[in-house]
Structure formats: C-alpha cells, structure tokens
Protein backbone atom coordinates (compact mmCIF):
# COMPACT_ATOMS: atom_id res chain seq x y z
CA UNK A 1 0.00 0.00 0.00
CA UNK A 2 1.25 3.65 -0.64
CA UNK A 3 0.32 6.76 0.87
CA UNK A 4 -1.46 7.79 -2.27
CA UNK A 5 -4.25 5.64 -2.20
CA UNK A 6 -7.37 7.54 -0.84
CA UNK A 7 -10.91 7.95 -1.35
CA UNK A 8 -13.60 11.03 -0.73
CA UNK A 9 -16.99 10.97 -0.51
CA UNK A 10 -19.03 13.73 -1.87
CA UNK A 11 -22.49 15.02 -2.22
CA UNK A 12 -24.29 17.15 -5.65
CA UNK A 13 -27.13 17.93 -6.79
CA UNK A 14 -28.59 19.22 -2.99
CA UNK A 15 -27.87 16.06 -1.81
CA UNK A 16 -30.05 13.91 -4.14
CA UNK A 17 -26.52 12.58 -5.52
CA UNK A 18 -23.63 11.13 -3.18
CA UNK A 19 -20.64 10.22 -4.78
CA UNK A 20 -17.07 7.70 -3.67
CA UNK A 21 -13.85 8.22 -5.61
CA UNK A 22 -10.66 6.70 -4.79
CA UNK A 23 -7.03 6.08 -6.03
CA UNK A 24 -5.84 2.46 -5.30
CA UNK A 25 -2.44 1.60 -7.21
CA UNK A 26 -0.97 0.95 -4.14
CA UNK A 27 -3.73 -1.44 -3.02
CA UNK A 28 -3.69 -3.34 -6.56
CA UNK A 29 0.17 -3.72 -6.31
CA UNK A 30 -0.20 -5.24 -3.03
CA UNK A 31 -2.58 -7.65 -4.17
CA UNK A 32 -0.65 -8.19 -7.29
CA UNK A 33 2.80 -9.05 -5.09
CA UNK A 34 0.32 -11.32 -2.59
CA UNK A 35 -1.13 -13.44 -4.99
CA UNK A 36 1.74 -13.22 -8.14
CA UNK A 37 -1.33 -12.26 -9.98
CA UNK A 38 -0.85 -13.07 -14.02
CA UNK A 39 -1.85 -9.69 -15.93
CA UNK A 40 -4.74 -10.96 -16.45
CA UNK A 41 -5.60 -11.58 -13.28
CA UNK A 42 -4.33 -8.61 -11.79
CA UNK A 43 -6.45 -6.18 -14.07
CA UNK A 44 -10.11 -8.45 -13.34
CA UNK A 45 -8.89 -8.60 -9.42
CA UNK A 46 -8.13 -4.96 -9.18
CA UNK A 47 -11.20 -3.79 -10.83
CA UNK A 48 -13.25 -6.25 -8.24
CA UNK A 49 -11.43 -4.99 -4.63
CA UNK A 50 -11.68 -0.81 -5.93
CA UNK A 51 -15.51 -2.07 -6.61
CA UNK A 52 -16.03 -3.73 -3.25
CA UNK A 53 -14.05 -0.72 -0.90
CA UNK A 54 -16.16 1.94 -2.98
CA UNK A 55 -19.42 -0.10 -2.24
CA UNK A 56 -17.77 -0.59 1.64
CA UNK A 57 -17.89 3.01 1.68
CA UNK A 58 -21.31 3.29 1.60
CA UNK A 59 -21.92 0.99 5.02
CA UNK A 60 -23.06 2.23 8.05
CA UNK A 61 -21.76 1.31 10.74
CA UNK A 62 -17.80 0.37 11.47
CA UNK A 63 -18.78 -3.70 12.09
CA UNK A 64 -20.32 -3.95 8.34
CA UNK A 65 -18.56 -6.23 6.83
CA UNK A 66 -19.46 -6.78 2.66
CA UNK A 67 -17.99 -9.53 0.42
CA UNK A 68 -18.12 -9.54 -3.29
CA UNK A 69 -17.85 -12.72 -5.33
CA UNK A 70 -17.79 -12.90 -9.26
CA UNK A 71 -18.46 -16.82 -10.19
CA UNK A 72 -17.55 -17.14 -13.61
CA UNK A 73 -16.85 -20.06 -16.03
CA UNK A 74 -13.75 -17.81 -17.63
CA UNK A 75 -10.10 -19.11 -17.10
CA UNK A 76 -10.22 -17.14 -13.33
CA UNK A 77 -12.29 -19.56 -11.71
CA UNK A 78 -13.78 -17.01 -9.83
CA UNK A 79 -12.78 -13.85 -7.73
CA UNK A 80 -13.86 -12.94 -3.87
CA UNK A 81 -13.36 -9.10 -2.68
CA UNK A 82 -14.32 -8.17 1.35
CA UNK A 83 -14.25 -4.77 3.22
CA UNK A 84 -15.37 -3.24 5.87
CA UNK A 85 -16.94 0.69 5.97
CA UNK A 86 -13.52 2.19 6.73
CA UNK A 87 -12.62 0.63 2.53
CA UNK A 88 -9.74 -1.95 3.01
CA UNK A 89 -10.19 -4.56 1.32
CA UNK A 90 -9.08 -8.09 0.65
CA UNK A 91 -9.83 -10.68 -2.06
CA UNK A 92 -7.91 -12.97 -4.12
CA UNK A 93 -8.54 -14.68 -7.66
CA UNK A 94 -9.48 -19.03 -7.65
CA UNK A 95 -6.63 -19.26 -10.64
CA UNK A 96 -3.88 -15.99 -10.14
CA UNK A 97 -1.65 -17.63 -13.05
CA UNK A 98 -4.60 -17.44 -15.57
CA UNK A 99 -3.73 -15.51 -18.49
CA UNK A 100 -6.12 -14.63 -21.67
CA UNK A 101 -5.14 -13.23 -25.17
CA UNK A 102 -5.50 -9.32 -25.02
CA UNK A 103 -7.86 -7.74 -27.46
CA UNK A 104 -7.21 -5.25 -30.16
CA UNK A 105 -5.07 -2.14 -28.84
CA UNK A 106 -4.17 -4.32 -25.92
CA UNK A 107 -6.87 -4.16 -23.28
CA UNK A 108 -8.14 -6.95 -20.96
CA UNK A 109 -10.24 -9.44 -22.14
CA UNK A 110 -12.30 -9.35 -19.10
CA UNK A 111 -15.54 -10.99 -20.99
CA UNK A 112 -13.50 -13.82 -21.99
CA UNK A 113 -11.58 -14.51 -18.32
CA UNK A 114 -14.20 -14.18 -15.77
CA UNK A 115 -16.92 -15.93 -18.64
CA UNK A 116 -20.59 -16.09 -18.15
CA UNK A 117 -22.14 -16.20 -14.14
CA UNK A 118 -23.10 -14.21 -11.41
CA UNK A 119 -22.10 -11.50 -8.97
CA UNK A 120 -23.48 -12.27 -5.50
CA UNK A 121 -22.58 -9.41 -2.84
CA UNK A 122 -23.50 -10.16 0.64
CA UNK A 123 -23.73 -7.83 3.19
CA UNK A 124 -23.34 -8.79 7.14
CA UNK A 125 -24.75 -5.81 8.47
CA UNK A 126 -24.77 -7.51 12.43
CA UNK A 127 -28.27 -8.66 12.31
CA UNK A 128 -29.66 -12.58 12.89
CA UNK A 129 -28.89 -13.26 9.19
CA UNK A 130 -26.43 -11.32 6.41
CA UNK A 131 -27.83 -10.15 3.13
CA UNK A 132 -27.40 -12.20 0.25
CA UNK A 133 -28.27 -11.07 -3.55
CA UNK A 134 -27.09 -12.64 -6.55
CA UNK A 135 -27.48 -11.30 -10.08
CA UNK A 136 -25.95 -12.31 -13.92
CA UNK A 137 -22.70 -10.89 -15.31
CA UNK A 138 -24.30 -8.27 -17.90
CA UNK A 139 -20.68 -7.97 -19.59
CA UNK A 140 -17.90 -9.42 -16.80
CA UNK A 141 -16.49 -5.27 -16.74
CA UNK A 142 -17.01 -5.27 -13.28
CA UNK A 143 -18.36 -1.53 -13.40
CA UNK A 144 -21.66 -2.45 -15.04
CA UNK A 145 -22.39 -5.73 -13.33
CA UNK A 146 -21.89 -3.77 -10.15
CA UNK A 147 -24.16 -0.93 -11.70
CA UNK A 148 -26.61 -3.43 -12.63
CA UNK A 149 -26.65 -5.14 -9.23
CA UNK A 150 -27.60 -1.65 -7.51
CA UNK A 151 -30.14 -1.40 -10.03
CA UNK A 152 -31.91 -5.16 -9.82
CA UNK A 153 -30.68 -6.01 -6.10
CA UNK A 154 -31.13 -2.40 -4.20
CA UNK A 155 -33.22 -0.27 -7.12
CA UNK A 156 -30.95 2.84 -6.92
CA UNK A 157 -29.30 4.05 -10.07
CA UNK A 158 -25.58 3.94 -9.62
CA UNK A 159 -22.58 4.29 -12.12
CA UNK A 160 -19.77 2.50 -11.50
CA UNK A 161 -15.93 3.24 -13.30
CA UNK A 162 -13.49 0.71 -12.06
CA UNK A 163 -9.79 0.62 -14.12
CA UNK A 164 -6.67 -0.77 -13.43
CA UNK A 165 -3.75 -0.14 -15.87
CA UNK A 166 -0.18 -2.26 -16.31
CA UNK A 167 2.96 -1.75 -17.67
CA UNK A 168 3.18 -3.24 -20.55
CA UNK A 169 6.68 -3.57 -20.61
CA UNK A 170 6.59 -6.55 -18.40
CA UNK A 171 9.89 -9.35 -18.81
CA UNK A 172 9.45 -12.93 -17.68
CA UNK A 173 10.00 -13.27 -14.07
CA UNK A 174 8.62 -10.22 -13.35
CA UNK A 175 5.52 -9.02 -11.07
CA UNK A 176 2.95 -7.47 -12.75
CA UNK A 177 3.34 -3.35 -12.22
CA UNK A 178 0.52 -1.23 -11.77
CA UNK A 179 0.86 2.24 -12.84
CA UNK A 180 -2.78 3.33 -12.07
CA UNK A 181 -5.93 1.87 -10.49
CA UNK A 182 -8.93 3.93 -9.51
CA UNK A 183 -12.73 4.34 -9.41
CA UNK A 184 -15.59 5.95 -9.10
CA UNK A 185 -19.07 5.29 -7.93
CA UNK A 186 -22.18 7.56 -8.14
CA UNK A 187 -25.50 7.23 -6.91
CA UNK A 188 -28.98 8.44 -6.55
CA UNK A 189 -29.89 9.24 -3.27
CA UNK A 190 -33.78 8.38 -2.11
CA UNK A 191 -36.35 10.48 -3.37
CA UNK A 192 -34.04 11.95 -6.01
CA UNK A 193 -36.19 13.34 -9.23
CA UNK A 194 -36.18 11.25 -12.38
CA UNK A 195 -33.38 14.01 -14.28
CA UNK A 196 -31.28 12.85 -11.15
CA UNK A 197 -31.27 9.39 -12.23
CA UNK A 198 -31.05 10.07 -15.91
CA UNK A 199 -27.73 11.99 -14.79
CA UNK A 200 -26.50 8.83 -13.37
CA UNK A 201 -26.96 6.31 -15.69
CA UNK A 202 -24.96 9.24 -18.33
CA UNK A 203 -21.77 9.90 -15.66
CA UNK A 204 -19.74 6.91 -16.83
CA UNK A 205 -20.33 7.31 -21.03
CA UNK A 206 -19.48 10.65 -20.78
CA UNK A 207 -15.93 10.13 -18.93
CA UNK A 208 -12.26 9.26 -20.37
CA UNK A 209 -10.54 6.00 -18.54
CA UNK A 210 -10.22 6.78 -15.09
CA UNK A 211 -7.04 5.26 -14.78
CA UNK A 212 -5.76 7.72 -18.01
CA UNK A 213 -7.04 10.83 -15.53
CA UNK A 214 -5.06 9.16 -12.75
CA UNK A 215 -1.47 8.68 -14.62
CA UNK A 216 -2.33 12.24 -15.52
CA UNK A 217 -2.39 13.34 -11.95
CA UNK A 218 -6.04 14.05 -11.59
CA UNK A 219 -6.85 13.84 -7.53
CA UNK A 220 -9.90 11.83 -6.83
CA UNK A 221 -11.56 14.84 -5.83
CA UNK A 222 -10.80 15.89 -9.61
CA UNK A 223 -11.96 12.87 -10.96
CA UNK A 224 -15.07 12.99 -8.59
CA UNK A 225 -15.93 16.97 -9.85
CA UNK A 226 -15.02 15.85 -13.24
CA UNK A 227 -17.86 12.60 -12.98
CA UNK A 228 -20.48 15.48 -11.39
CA UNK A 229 -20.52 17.49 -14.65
CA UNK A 230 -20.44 20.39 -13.33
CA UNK A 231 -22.53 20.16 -10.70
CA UNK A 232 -21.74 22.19 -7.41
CA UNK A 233 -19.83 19.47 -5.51
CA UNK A 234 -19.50 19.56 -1.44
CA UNK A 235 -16.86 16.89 -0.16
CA UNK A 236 -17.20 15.14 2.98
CA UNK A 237 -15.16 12.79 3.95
CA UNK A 238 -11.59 12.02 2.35
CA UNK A 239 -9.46 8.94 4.10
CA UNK A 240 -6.82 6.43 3.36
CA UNK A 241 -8.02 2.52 1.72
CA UNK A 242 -5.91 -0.03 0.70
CA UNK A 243 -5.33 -3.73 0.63
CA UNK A 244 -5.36 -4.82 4.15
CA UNK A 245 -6.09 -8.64 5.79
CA UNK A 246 -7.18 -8.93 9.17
CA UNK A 247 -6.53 -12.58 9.96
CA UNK A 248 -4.71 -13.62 12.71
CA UNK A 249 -3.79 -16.80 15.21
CA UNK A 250 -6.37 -15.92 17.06
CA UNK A 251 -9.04 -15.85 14.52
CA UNK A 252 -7.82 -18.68 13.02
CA UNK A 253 -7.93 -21.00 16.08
CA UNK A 254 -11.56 -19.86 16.60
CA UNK A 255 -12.60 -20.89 13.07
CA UNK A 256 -10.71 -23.88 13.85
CA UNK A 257 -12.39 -24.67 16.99
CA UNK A 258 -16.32 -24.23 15.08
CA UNK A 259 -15.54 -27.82 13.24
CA UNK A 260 -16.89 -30.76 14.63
CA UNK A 261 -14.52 -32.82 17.51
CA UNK A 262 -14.51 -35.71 15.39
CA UNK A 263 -12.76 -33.80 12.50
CA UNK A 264 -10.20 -31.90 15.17
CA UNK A 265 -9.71 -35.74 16.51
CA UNK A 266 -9.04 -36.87 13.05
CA UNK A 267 -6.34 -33.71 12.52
CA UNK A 268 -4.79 -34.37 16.11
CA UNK A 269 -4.62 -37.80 15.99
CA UNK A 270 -4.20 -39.36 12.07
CA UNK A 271 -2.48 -35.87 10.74
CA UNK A 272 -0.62 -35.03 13.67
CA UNK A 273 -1.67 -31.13 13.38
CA UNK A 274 -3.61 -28.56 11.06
CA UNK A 275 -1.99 -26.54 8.83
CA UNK A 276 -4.64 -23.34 7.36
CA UNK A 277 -3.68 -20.89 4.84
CA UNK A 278 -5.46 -17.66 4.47
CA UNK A 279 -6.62 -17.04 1.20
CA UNK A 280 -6.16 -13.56 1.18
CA UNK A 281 -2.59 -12.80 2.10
CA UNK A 282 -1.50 -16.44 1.84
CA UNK A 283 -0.14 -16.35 5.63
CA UNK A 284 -0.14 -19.85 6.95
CA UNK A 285 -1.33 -21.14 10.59
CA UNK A 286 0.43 -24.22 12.26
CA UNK A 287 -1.69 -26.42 15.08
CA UNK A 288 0.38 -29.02 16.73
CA UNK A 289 -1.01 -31.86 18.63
CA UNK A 290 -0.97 -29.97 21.96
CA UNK A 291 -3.06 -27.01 20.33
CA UNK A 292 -5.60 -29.29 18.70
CA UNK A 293 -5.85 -31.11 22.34
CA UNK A 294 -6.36 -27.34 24.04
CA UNK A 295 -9.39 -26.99 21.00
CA UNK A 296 -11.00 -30.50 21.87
CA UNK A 297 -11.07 -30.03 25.79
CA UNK A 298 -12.62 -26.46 25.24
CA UNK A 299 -15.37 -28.24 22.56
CA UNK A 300 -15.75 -30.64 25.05
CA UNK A 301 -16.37 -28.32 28.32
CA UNK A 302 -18.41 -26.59 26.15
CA UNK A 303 -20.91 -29.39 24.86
CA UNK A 304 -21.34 -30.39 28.65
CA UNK A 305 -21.93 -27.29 30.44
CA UNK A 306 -24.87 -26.93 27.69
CA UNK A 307 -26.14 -30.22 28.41
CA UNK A 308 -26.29 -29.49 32.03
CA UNK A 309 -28.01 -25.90 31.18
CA UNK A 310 -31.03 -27.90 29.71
CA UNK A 311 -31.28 -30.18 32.98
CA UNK A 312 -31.32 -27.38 34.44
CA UNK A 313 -34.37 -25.65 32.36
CA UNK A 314 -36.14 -28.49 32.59
C-alpha cells in the first residue's frame, strides 16, 4: 500500500446525488505481489477490490462487513473481494496464473476470463442473518455488473468506473506493475427526481478511462468533480483505503475450533496437526497436537456445560 491511495466521498445535486472516488495503485500492487497475480488476473482482481471498498464506503456502521464474489466459467475460476466501511479490502482470484489473449489495442479481455455467471454481494450488516443477492454478469467489466446489481438487487441508479492499468513492458519473471488503479461510484440518493437518475446512468459514457485521468495526476476529488458534470460538488469525507487482511492466530484458532470434535480428533490424531492458509494474504497457521488437544477439551467443556443448562431448564 502507498500513501497515495485515498478515497472522498461527496455530495451534488442538494444532496439527491452522493458520490465515492478513490485512487488504489498501491492497493492493486499489493494484491498483485500477494497473490503473483498473471496480468490478467491482476487487471479483473483490481477492478473487483476498488468495486467492493467503494461499495464498503457506503456501510453504516464500522462492524459492516461486505464480500463480493464474481463466479464465472472464464479461465479465473472465480474472484472474492471483502471490506469493511472504513474501505480496506481483501480478495484474491481461484486461478492468479490465468492468463487470456488481449484484445485489439491491448486491453483486458475481461468478458473472456471471468466468462458467463453471477455477482453475489452479501452484506453482514450484524443482524440474525447477512444479506445475500445474486445477479448475472451483464458484460464481466465489473463496473456495469456492479451498476446493474444496484439497479436489480437495491433499485438505486448507480454508475460505476473501475480501471486498473499495467505496464506493458513486463519481462518474464517479473511481477505485474501497476501504474494506475482507480474508481468511481455515483448514486442516486432516495427520493431523487427522475433528471437525477437520468444523470447517473450518463456519468460513466461521458468520462475518459479513469485510470488515463489518474497517470495524468487528476486527484480523486478531480476525478469525482469531473464525474459530477459540473454540478456544485460539497466533499465530505476524504481517508486512506488499501489492501489490508485482518486474519490472525487468534481468529484462526476460533474458526478452527467451530468444526466438529470428530474432525479436530481426526487432525490431532491421524495428521498429527492442522496446517490453514489464508486465502487472502497467503499467511499460513500451524496447530500441533498440543493445540488441537487445548481446541477438543474447550469443545468438550463446552458441549457439557450446555447439556447441564437444559437439565437445568427443565
């Protein structure tokens, strides 16, 4: 992560538009180096974690957590993107090595890698159960299908610009280098008049690629005033995102500890251990036998005091 990557929040229009733009180069690259994302990969994973921090933007409350998964039948397999309302964000992509043929002028074949499927965002917002919505790819650009999902899944107009661009000067052996990665999201707010939503659905067509305004050295605010269209924009928020996971031993042991005993007496006593890798930085957790023992006698405590808890009701 560098310093530069930041995103404001803005409001237009008298407040029937609210808008998120950020810069996330640093964020990309960090995924990038995580994962040794082909360039392929890194331009269809980038595009899905600036998608998923903008849309963690818009959560209430600092607990909201939001994960984005594109299921696809492309060469990626797949890709997963989750952040919180502060806008770091993890993800990673099922196949990082895939690799598709560029198209004409040397662009990402994004159709063709992430293939034909859905985009299911789920929100845990704290309550009994999260929300879960799933809709179809419209075009596997990541910008529209999250556009589209506002539109199907929430009914608020929303435009969505998500870029990422690479060097193309790559050599063999080399990480992929991202020289700019940014986007935008705009929105109607409730009870916004039907020219307000007209506006929306026009921001995107009518702007260059916002990773061309980036290398340029357009701020996000720029980009954000730009997006407006002249519109008399009030900012309200500006803070630092980037690619962040927040696993740890602890975390770990207590996903662990939810399987059944039977499976953490299989680990302890036929595999001598556990071994789990996080997905999204790739940081691996070792269990011995002593841990896993620790895990059971806890499960076990558990189960029993619960048992004696419904004696006791009855």
């Amino acid at each position: 992560m560098t310093r530069t990557d930041y995103a404001v929040r803005a409001t237009a229009a008298g407040g029937y538009l609210r808008g998120f733009c950020g810069s996330y180069r640093g964020c990309v690259s960090e995924a990038a180096r995580t994962h040794s994302l082909s360039r392929t990969a890194a331009d269809a994973l980038g595009r899905v974690l600036i998608a998923a921090s903008l849309m963690g933007l818009t959560l209430k409350d600092d607990d909201d957590l939001l994960t984005v998964r594109v299921s696809g039948n492309g060469a990626l397999g797949g890709l997963i993107a989750s952040c919180r309302a502060d806008g770091y964000v993890k993800g990673y992509a099922v196949n990082p090595g895939a690799e598709v043929p560029a198209l004409a002028g040397g662009t990402t074949d994004m159709a063709g890698a992430i293939g034909s499927g859905t985009l299911t965002v789920t929100k845990d917002l704290g309550l009994k159960e999260p929300y879960v919505s799933s809709v179809p790819l419209v075009s596997g650009e990541i910008g529209e299908d999250v556009a589209n999902y506002f539109l199907v899944s929430e009914q608020t107009p929303t435009a969505v610009c998500v870029g990422v661009a690479l060097d193309s000067g790559r050599m063999r052996g080399e990480s992929t280098q991202v020289t700019a990665a940014g986007g935008f999201l705009i929105q109607a707010t409730p009870g916004a008049p039907e020219p307000i939503a007209a506006f929306v659905e026009s921001a995107v067509v009518s702007m260059p690629p916002i990773t061309k305004l980036l290398a340029e050295g357009l701020t996000p605010e720029g980009v954000l005033t730009a997006a407006f269209g002249g519109l008399d924009v009030e900012f309200t928020a500006r803070a630092p995102v980037g690619y962040r996971c927040d696993c740890g031993e602890e975390r770990v042991a207590n996903a662990l500890a939810s399987l059944p005993i039977r499976d953490l007496r299989k680990m302890r006593d036929e595999d001598g251990g556990a071994e789990i890798k996080c997905h999204f930085c790739n940081k691996t957790y070792s269990f011995g036998k002593p841990a896993l023992e620790e895990l059971i006698r806890e499960r076990m405590a558990a189960f029993l005091e619960g048992l004696r808890s419904n004696e006791r009701e009855k």
